[in-house]
Protein backbone atom coordinates (compact mmCIF):
# COMPACT_ATOMS: atom_id res chain seq x y z
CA UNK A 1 90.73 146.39 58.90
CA UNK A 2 89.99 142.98 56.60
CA UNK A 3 88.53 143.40 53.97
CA UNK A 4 84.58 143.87 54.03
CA UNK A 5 82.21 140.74 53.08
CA UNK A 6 78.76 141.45 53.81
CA UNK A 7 76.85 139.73 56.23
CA UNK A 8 72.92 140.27 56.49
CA UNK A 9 72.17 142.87 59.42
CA UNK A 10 75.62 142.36 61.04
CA UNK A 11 77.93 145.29 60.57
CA UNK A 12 81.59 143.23 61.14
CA UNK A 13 83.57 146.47 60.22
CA UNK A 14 82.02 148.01 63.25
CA UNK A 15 82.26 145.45 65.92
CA UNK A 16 85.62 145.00 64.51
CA UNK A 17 86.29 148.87 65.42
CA UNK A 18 84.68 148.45 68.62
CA UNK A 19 86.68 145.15 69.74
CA UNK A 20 89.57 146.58 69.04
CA UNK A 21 89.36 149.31 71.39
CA UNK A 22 88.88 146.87 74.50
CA UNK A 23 90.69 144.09 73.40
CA UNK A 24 94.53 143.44 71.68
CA UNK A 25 92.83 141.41 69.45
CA UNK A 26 89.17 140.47 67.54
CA UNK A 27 87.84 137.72 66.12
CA UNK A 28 84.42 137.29 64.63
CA UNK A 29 82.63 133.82 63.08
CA UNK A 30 79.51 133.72 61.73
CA UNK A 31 77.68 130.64 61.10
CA UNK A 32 73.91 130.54 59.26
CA UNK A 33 72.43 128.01 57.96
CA UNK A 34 68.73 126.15 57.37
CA UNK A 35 68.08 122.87 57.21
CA UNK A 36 65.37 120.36 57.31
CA UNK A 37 64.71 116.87 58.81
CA UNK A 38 61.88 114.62 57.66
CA UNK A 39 61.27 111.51 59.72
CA UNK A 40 59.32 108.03 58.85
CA UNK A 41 58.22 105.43 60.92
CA UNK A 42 57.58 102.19 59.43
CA UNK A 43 57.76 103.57 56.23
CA UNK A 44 54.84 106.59 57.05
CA UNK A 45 55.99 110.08 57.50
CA UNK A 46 56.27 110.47 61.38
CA UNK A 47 57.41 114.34 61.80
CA UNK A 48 59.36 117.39 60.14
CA UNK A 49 61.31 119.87 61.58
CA UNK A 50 62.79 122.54 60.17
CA UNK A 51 65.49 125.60 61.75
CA UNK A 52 67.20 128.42 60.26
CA UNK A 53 69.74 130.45 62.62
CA UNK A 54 72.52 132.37 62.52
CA UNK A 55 75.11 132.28 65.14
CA UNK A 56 77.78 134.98 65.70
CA UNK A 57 80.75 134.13 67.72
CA UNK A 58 83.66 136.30 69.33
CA UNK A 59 86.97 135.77 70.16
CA UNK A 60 89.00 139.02 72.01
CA UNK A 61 92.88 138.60 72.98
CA UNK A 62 93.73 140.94 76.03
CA UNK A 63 97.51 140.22 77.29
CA UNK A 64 98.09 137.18 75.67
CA UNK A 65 94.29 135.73 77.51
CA UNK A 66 91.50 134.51 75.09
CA UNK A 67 87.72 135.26 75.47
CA UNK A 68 84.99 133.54 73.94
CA UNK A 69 81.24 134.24 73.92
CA UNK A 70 78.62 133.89 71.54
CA UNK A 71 75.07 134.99 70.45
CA UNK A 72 71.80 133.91 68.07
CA UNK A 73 70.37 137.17 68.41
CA UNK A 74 71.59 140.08 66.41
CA UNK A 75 70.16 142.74 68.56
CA UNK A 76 72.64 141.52 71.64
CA UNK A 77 76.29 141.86 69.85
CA UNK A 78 77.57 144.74 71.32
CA UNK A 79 76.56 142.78 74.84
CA UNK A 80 78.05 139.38 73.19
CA UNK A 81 81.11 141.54 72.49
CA UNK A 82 82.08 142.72 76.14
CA UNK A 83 80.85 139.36 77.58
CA UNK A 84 84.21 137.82 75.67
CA UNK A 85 86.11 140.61 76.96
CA UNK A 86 85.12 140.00 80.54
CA UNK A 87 85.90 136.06 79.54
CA UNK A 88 89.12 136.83 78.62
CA UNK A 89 89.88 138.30 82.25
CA UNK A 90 89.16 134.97 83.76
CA UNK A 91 90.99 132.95 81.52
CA UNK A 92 94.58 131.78 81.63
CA UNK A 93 97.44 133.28 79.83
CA UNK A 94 98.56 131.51 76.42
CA UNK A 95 102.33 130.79 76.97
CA UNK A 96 103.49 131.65 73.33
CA UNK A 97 101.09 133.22 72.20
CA UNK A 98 101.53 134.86 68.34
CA UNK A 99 98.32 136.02 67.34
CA UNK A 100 95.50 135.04 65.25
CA UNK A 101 96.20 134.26 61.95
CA UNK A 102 96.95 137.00 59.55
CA UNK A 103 95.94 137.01 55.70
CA UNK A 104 97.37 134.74 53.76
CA UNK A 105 97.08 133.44 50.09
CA UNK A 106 94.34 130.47 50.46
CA UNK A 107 94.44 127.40 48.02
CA UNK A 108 92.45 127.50 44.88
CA UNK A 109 89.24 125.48 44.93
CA UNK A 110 85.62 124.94 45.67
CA UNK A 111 83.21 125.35 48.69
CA UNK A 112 81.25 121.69 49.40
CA UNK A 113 77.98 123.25 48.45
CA UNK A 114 74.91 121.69 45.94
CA UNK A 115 74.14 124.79 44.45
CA UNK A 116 71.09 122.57 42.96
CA UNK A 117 70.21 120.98 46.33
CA UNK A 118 66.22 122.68 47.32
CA UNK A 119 65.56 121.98 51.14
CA UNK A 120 62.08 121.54 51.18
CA UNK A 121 59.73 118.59 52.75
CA UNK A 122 59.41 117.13 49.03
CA UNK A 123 62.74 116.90 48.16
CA UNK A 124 63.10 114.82 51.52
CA UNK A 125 59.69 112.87 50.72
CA UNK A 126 61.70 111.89 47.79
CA UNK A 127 65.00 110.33 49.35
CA UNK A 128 63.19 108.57 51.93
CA UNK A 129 60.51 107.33 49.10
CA UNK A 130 63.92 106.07 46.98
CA UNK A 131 65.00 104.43 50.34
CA UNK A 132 61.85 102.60 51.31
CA UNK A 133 62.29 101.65 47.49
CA UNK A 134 65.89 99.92 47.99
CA UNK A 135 64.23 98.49 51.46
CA UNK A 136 61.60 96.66 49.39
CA UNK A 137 63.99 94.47 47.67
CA UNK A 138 64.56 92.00 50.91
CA UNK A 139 60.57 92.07 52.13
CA UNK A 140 61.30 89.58 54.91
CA UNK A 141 62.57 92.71 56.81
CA UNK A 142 60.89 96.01 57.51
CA UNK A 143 62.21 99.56 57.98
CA UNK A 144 61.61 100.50 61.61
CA UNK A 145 62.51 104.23 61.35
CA UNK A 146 64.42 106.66 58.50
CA UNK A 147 65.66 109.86 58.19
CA UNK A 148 66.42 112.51 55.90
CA UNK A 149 68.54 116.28 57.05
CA UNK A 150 68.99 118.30 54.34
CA UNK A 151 71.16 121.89 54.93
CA UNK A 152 73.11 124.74 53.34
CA UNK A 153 74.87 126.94 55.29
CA UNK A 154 77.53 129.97 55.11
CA UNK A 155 80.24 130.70 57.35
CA UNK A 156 82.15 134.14 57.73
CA UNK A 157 85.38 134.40 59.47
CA UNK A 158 87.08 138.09 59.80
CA UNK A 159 89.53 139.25 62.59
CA UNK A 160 91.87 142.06 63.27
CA UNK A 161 94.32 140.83 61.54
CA UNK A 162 93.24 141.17 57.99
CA UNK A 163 91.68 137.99 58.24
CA UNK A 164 88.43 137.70 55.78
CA UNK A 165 87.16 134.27 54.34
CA UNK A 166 83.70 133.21 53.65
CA UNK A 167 82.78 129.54 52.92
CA UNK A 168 79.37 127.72 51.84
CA UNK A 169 78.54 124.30 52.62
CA UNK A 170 75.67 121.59 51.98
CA UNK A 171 75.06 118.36 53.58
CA UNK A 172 72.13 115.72 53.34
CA UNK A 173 72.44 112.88 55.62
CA UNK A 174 70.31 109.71 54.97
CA UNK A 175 69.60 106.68 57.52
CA UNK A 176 67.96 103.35 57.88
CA UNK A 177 66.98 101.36 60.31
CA UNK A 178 65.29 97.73 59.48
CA UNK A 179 63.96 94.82 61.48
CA UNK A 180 63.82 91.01 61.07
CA UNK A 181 62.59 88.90 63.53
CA UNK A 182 64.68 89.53 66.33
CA UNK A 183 67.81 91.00 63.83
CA UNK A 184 68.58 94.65 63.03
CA UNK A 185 70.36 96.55 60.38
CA UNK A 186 71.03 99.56 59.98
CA UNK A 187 72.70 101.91 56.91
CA UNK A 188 73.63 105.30 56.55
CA UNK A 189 75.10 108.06 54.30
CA UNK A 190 75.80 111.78 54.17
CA UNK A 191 77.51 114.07 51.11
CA UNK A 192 77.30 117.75 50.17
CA UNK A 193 76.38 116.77 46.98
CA UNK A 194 73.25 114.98 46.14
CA UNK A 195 74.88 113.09 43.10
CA UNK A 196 76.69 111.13 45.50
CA UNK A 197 74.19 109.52 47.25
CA UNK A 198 72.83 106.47 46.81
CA UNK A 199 69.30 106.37 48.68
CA UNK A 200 68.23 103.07 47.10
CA UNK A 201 71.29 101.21 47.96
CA UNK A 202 70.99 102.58 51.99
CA UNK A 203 67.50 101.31 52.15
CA UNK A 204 68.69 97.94 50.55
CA UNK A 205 71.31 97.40 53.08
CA UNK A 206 69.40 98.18 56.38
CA UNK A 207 67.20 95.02 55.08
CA UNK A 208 69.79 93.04 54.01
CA UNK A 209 71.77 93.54 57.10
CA UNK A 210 68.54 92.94 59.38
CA UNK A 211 67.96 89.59 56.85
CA UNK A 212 71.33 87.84 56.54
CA UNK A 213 72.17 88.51 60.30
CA UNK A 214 69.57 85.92 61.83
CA UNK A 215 70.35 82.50 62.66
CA UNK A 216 73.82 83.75 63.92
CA UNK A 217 75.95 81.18 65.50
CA UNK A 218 78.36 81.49 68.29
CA UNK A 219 81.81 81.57 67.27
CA UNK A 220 84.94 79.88 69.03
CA UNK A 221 87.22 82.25 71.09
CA UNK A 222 90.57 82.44 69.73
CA UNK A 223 92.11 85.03 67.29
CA UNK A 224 90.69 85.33 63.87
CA UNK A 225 91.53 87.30 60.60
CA UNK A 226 89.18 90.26 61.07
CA UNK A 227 88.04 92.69 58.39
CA UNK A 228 86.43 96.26 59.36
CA UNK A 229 83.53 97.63 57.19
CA UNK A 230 84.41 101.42 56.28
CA UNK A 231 81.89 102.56 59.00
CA UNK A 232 83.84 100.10 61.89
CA UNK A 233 87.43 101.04 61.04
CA UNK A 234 86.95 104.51 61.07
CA UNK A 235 84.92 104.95 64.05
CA UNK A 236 87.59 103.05 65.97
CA UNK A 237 91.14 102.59 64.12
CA UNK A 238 90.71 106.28 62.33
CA UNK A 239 89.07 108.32 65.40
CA UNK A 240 91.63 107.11 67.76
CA UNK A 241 94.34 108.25 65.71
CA UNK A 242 93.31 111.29 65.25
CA UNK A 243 92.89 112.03 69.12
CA UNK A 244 96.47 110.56 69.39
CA UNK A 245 98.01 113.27 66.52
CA UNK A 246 95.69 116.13 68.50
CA UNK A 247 98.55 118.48 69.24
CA UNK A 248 96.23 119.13 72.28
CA UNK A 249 96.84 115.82 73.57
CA UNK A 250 100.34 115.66 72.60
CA UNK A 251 101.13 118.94 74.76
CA UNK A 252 99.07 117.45 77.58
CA UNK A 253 101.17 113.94 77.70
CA UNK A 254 97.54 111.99 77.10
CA UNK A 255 99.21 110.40 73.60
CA UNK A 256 100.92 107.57 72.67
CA UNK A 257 102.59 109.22 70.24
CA UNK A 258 104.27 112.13 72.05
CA UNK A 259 107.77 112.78 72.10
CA UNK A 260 107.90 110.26 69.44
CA UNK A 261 108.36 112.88 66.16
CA UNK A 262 110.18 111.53 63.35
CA UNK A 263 109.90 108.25 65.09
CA UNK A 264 108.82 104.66 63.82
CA UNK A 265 105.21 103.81 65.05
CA UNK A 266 103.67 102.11 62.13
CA UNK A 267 104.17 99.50 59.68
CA UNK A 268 106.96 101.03 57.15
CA UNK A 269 104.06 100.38 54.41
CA UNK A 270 101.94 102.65 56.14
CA UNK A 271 101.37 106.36 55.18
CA UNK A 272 98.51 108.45 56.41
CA UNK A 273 97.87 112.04 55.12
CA UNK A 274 95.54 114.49 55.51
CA UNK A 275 93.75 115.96 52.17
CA UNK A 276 91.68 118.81 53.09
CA UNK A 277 90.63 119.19 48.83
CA UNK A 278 90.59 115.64 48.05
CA UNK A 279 88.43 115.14 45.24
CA UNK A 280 86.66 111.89 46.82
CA UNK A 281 85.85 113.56 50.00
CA UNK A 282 83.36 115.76 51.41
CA UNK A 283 85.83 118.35 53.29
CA UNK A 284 87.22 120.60 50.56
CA UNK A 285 88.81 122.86 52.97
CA UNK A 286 90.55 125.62 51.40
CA UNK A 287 91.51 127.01 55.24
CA UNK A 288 90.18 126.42 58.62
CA UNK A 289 87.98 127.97 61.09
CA UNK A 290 91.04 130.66 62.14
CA UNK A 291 92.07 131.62 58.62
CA UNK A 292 94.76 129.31 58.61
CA UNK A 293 95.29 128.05 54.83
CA UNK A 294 94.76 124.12 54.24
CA UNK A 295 97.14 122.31 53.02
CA UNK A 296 98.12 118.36 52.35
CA UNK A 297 99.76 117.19 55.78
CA UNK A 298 101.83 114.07 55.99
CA UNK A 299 101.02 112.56 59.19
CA UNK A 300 102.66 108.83 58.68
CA UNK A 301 105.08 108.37 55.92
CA UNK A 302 105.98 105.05 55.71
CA UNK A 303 106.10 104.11 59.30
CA UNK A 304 107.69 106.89 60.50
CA UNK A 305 105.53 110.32 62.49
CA UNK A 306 105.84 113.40 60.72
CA UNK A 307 103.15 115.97 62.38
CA UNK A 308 100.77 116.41 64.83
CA UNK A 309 97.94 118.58 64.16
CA UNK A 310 97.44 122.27 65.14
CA UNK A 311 95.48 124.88 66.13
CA UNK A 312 96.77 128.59 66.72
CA UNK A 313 96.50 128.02 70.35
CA UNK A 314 97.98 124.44 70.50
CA UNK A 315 100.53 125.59 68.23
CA UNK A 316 101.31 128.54 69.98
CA UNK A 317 102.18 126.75 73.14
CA UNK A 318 103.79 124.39 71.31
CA UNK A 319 106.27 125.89 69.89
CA UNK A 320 105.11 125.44 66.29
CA UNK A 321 102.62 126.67 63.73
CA UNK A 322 99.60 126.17 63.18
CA UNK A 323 98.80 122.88 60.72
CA UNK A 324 94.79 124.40 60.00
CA UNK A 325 93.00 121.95 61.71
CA UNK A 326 90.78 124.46 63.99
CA UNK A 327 86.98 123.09 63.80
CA UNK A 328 84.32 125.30 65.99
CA UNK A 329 82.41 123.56 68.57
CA UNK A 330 78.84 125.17 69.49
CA UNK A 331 79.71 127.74 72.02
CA UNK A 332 82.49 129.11 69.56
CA UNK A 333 85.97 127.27 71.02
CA UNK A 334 88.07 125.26 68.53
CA UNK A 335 88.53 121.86 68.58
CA UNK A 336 91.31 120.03 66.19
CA UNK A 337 90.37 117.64 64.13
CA UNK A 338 91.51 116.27 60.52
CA UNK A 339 89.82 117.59 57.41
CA UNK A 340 90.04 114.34 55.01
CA UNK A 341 92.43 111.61 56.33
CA UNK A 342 93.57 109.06 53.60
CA UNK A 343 95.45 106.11 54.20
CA UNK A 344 97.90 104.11 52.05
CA UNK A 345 98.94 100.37 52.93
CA UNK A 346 99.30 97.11 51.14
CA UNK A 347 95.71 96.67 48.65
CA UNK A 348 94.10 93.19 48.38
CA UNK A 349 90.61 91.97 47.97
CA UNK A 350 90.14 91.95 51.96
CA UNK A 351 87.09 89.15 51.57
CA UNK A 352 88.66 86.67 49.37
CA UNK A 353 90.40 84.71 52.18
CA UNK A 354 88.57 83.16 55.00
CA UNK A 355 87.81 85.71 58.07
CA UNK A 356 85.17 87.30 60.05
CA UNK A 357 83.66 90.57 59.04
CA UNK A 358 82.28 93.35 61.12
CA UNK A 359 80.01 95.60 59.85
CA UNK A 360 79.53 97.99 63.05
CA UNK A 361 81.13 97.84 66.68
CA UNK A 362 79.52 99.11 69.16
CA UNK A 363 81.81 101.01 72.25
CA UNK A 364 84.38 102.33 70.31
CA UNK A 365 84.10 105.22 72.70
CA UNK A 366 85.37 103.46 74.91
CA UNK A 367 88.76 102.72 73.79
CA UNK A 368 91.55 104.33 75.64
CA UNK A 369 93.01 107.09 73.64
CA UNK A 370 96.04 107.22 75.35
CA UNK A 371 97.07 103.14 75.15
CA UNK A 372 94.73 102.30 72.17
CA UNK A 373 93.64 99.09 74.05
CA UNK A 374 90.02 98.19 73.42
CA UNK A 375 87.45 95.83 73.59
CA UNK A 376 84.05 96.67 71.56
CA UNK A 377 81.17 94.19 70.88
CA UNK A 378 80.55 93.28 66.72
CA UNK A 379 77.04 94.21 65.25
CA UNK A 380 76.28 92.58 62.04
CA UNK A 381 79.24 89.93 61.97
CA UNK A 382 79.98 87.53 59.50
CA UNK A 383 82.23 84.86 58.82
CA UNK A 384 82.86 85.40 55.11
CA UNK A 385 85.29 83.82 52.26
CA UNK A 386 85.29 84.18 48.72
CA UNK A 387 83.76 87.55 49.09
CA UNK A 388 80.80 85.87 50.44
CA UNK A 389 78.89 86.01 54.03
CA UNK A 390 78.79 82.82 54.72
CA UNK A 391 77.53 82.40 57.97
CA UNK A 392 75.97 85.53 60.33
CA UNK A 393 77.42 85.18 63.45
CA UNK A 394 75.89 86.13 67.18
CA UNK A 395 77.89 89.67 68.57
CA UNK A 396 81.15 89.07 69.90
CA UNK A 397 83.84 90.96 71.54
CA UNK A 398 86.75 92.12 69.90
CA UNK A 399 90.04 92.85 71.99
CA UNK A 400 93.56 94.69 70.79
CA UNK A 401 95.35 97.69 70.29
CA UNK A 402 94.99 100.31 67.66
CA UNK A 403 98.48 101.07 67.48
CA UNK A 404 99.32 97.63 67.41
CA UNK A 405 97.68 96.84 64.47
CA UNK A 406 98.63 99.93 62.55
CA UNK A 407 102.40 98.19 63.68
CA UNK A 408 101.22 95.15 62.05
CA UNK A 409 100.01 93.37 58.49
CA UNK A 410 97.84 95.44 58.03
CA UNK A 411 95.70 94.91 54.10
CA UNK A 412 92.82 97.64 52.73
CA UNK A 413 90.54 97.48 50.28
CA UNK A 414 91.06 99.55 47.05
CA UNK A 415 87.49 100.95 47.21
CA UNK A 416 87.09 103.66 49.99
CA UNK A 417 83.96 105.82 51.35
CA UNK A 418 83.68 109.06 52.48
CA UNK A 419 83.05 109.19 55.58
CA UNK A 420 83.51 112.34 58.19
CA UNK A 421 86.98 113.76 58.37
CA UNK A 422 88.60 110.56 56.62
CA UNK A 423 88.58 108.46 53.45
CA UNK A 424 88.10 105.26 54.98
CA UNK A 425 88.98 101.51 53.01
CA UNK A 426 87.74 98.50 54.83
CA UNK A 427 90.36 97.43 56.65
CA UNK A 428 92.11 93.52 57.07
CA UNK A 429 93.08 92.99 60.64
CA UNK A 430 95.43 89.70 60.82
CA UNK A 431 95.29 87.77 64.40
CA UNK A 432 92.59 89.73 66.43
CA UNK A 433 91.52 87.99 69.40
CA UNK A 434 87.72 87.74 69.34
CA UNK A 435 86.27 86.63 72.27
């Protein structure tokens, strides 16, 4: 048996003993947390909700199958328990299957967590006041909503295995949206740690944005030097990269980039690694939701593919080990996804030459994964030089291919924000057809 870390009115030691009596193999994850969310309309309090739950979630191995259930109520375990065993009778057998992880030595380092951070409806009353604050300084444009989640939260993994972690976690997410005559902006940010927030500057920028974006003017169609805010180039050059590095889409042919280890598929100037402690980010992952340690993970080194990213499962019928990139999804599954993805490529000051800048896209969801074609509409577009807007310009459609420009010149700014999963620069896009 693990060793024992307490968890209020859940005895893991015994449902451990239990499990392992139906099943080859037990896993247990508990997630509790509270948070709070205070919302404003205009710029008056509109409604507060607050939640606190904890969520226990099983996972039982029985000849080589995997079963998954999970539970809020702590009075319906045992029932929780055999409901995963059952699961695992229906469920297909994992070709390769190892195991779940066993203990291992985890990195040094710290949990995300504010120890300082209160949730309470004043503490929120206080961000949103500092963002209405920020909003104030362009008054030709009004917030139309805002929003403040504040949470802490604990997680406790233990298995058969000898498996026993426990992690805490904080997170405050601000938003803004503003209004100008018939423009919009909108600005957001989230950290574990309240020193890193700026609420002033997010409530500035939603009115800024919603300002400087009227009077746009429609632009000739032809290809222009295009430069991706943070929020733009990670929701579609960063997330489609990571679903093409999924080892769950490698093993299931709906990549790019299978079959193509150790091969060239980037710019030789381009590296891309994944940080789980990076200092700048918000991950700090010391190990993942199995147990399996975190470690730096070359992805790209200059050009050329070095990893995909793993889960036990993936990994398992992959042939290979697990990188520790298992996240949990809500009914207790895992789901691979990078921890804090940083990217290295030729640095300039991306504004200083003449191009059009794109604050938010909107359809990046609808890029094709497997091709990395897409064709997403601008929000917030500029045509700037000399690091200045200089003109707003009316949405337009962007066309290309992901991997194509991560082939090509691509430039990134020196400054970077944190942004889910990834350390994101803006990014300089040479020759993008904008339609």
């Amino acid at each position: 048996m693990p060793d024992t870390v307490k968890t209020e009115n859940i005895d893991l030691d015994a449902l451990l003993s239990k499990g392992s009596r139906l099943a080859d193999e037990v896993e247990i994850y508990t997630a509790s947390f509270n948070d709070l969310t205070l919302e404003q309309r205009g710029t008056d309090i509109s409604s507060l909700f607050e939640h606190a739950e904890t969520m226990v979630y099983f996972r039982v191995v029985k000849d080589k199958k995997i079963g998954i259930s999970a539970t809020s109520d702590v009075t319906k375990l045992k029932e929780a328990l055999s409901a995963a065993v059952s699961s695992a009778k229906l469920s297909d057998t994992v070709i390769g299957w190892n195991g779940f992880p066993e203990k291992q030595e985890i990195p040094a380092g710290e949990n995300p967590i504010d120890k300082d951070l209160e949730i309470s409806a004043e503490t929120a009353a206080g961000y949103l006041s500092r963002m209405n604050a920020g909003a104030a300084k362009y008054p030709e444009a009004r917030p139309v909503s805002g929003a403040v989640t504040i949470s802490k939260g604990r997680s406790v993994l233990v298995n058969t295995n000898g498996i026993c972690l426990e992690r805490e976690f904080s997170d405050i997410t601000l938003g803004m949206d503003a209004i100008c005559e018939d423009s919009t902006g909108y600005s957001y940010d989230s950290s574990p740690f309240s020193a890193r927030l700026n609420p002033e500057k997010i409530g500035e920028e939603a009115t800024y944005f919603a300002s400087s974006s009227r009077n746009g003017v429609n632009i000739e169609s032809k290809k222009y030097d295009v430069v991706f805010s943070e929020d733009a180039a990670d929701a579609l050059i960063l997330e489609l990269f990571s679903e093409a590095v999924n080892g769950r889409n490698i093993l299931t042919g709906k990549s790019v980039y299978a079959g193509k280890l150790v091969g060239a598929v980037a710019s030789p100037e381009i590296s891309i690694t994944d940080v789980p402690m990076k200092k700048e980010g918000d991950a700090w992952r010391r190990f993942d939701t199995e147990g399996t340690p975190a470690h730096d993970l070359s992805i790209i080194r200059n050009g050329v593919l070095q990893s995909y990213l793993y889960d036990a499962k993936t990994a398992a019928q992959a042939g290979a080990a697990s990188t520790g990139h298992a996240h949990r999804t809500g009914n207790g599954s895992t789901v691979i996804s990078p921890h804090c993805l940083t990217i290295s490529a030729p640095e300039e000051d991306v504004l200083e030459k003449p191009c059009l800048y794109v604050k938010e896209v909107i359809g990046a969801h609808t890029a094709n994964p497997l091709t990395g074609e897409f064709s997403v509409e601008s929000a917030n577009a500029y045509l700037a030089e000399g690091e200045e807007f200089v003109q707003p310009v009316k949405k337009a459609m962007l066309a290309g291919n992901v991997f194509d420009i991560l082939k090509g010149n691509l430039t990134i700014s020196k400054e970077t924000k944190s942004l889910s999963g990834a350390l994101v620069p803006k990014m300089r896009i040479p020759n993008l057809q904008v339609i």
